[in-house]
C-alpha atoms as a PDB file:
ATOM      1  CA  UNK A   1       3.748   8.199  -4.392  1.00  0.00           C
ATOM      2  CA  UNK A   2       2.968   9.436  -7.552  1.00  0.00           C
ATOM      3  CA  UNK A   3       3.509  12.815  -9.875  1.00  0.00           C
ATOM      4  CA  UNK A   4       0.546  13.714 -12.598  1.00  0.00           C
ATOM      5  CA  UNK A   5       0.552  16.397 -15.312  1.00  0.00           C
ATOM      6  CA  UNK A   6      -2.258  17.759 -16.294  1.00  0.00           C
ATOM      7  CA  UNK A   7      -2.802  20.213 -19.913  1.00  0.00           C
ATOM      8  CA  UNK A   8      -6.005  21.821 -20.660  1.00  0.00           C
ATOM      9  CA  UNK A   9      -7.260  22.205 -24.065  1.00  0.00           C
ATOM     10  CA  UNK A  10     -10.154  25.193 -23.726  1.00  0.00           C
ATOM     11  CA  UNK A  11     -10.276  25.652 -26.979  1.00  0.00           C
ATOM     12  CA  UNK A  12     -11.526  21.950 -28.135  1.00  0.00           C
ATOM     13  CA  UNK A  13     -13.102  21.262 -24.340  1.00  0.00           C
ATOM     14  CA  UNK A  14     -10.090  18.174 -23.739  1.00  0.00           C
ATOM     15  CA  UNK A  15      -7.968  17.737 -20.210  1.00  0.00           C
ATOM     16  CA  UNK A  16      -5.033  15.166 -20.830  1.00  0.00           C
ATOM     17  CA  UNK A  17      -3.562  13.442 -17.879  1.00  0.00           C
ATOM     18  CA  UNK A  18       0.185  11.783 -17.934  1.00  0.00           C
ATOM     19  CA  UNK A  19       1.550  10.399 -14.195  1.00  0.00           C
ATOM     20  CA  UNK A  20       4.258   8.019 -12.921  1.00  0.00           C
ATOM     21  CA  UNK A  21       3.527   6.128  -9.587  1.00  0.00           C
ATOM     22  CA  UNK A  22       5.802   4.071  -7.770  1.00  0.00           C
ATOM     23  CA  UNK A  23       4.007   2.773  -4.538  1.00  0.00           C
ATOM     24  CA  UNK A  24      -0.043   1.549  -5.142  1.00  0.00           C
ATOM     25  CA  UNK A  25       0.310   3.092  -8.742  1.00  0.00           C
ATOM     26  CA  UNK A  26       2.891   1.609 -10.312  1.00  0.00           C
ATOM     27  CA  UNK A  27       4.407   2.747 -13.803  1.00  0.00           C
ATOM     28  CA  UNK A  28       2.448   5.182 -16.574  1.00  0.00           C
ATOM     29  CA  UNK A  29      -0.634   5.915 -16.180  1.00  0.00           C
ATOM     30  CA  UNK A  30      -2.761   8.618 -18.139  1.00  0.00           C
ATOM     31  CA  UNK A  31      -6.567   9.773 -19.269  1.00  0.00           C
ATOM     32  CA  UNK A  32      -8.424  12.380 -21.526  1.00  0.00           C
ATOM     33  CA  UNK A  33     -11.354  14.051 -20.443  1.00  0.00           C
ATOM     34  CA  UNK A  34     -13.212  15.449 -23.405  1.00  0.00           C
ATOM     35  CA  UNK A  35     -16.542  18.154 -23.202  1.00  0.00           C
ATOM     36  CA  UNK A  36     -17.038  18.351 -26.994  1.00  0.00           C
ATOM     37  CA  UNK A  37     -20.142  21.068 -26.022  1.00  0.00           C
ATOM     38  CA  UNK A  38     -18.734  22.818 -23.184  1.00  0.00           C
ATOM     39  CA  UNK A  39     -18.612  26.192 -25.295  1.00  0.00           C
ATOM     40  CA  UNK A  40     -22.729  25.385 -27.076  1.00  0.00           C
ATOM     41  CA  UNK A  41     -25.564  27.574 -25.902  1.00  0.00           C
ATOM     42  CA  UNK A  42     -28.020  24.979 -25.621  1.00  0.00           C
ATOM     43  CA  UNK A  43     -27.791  24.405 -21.355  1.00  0.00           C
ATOM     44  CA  UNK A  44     -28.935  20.618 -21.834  1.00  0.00           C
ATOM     45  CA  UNK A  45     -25.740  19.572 -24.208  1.00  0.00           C
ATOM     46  CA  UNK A  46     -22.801  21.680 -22.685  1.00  0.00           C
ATOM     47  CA  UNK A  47     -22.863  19.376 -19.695  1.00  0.00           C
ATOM     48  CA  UNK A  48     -21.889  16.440 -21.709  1.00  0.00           C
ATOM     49  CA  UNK A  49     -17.983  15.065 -20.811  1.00  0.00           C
ATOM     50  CA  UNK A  50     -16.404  11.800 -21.806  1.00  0.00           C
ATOM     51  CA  UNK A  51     -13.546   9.824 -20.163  1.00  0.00           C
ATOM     52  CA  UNK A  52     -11.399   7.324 -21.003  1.00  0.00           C
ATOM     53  CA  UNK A  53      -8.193   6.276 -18.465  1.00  0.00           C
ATOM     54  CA  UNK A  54      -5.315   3.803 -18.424  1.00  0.00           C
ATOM     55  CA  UNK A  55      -4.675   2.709 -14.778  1.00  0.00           C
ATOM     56  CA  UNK A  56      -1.767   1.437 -13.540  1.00  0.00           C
ATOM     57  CA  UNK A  57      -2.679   0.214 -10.364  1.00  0.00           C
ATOM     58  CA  UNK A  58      -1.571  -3.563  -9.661  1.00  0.00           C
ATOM     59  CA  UNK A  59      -4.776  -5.220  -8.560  1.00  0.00           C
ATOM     60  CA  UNK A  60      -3.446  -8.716  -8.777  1.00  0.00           C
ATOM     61  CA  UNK A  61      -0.924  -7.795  -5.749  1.00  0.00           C
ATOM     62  CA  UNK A  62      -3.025  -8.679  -2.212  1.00  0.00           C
ATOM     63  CA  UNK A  63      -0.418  -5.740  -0.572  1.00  0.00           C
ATOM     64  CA  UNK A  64      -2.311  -3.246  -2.509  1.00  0.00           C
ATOM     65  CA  UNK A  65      -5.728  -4.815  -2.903  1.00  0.00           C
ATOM     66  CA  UNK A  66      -6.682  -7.062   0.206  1.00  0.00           C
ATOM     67  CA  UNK A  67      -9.934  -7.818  -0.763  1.00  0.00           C
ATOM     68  CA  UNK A  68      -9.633 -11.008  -3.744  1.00  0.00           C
ATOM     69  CA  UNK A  69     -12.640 -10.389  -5.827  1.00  0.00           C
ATOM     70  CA  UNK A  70     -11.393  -6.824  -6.327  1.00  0.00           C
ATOM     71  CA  UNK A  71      -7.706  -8.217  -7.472  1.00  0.00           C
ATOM     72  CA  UNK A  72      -9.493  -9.815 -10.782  1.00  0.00           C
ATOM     73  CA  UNK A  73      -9.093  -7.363 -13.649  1.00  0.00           C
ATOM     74  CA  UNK A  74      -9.752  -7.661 -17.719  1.00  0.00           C
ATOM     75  CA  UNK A  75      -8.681  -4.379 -18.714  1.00  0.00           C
ATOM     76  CA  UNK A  76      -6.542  -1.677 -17.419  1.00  0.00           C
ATOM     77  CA  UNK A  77      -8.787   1.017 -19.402  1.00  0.00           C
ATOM     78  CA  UNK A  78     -11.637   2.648 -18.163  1.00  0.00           C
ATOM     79  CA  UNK A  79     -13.969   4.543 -19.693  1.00  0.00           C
ATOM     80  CA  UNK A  80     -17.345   6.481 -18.614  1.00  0.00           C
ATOM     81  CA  UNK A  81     -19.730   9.479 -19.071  1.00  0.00           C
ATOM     82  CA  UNK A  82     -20.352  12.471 -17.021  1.00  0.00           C
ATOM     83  CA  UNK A  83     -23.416  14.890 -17.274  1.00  0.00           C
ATOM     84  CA  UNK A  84     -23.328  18.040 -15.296  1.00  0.00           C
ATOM     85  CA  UNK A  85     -27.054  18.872 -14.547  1.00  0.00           C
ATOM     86  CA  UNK A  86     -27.873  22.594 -13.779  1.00  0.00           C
ATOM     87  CA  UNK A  87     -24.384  23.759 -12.140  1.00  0.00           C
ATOM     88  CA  UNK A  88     -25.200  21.348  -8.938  1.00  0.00           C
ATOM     89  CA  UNK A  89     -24.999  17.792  -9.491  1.00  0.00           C
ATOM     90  CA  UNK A  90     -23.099  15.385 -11.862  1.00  0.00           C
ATOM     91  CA  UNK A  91     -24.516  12.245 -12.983  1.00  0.00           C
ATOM     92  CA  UNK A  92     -22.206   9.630 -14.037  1.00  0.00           C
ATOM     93  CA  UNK A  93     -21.739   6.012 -15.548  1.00  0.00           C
ATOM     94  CA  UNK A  94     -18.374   4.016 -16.333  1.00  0.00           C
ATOM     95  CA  UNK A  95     -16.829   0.830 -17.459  1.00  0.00           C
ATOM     96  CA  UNK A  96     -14.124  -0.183 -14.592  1.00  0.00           C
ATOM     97  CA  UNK A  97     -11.528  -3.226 -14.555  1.00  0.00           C
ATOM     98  CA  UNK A  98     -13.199  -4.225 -18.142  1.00  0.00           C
ATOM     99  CA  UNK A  99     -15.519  -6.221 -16.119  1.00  0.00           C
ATOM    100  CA  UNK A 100     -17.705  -3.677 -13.624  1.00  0.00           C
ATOM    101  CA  UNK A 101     -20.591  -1.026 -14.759  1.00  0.00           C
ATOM    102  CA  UNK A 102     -20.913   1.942 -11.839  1.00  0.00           C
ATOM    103  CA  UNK A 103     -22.980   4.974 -11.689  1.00  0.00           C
ATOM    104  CA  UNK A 104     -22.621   7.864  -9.501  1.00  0.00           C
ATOM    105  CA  UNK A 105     -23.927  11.169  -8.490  1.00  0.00           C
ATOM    106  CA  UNK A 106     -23.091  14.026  -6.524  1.00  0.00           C
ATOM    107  CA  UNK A 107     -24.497  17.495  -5.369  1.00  0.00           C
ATOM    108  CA  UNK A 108     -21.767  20.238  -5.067  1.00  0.00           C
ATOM    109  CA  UNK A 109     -22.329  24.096  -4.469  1.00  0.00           C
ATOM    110  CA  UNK A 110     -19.779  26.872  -4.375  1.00  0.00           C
ATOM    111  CA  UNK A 111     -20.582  28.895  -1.342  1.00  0.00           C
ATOM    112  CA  UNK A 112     -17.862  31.797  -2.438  1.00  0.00           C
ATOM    113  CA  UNK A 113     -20.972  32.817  -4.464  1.00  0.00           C
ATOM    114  CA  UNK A 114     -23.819  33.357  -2.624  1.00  0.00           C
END
């Protein structure tokens, strides 16, 4: 159980995040997401977004994380990179736990406009 609130910034490109949890997120927890060229012409930059999170989770506690190499944490902040390529797919790379380097993608498409 948890309750977020979430402010947009359009005019600087910036999404802040404040929550309280009280079940497998426990306490504050809170990010920025920041697209310093959302509003640039050039197709290749706008895409660019930056993260950075606090999480609250409690990884240490086996009734929330069962698996024990997950439970071992160094940092509570996150941070990563997201690159929206050609209004279909996001590429993405992060810093997790202060000890794990991930990378995703994902293909999306809005069928309301077709």
């Amino acid at each position: 159980q948890y309750v977020a609130l979430t402010h947009v910034f359009p005019k600087i490109g910036l999404e802040a995040t404040l929550g309280w949890g009280r079940e497998r997120i426990r306490g504050f927890f809170g990010g920025l997401q920041c697209a310093p060229f959302w509003n640039w012409n050039n197709i290749w930059l706008k895409g660019i977004s930056f993260g950075i999170e606090y999480d609250a989770t409690p990884y240490h506690n086996e009734k929330f994380e069962p698996n024990p190499l997950a439970r071992i944490t160094k940092s509570k902040i996150n941070y990563g990179f997201k690159y929206r390529f050609l209004d279909y797919m996001d590429l993405s790379a992060a810093y997790l736990k202060g000890k794990q380097i991930c990378f995703s993608a994902s293909m999306f498409y809005n069928f309301g406009h077709t």
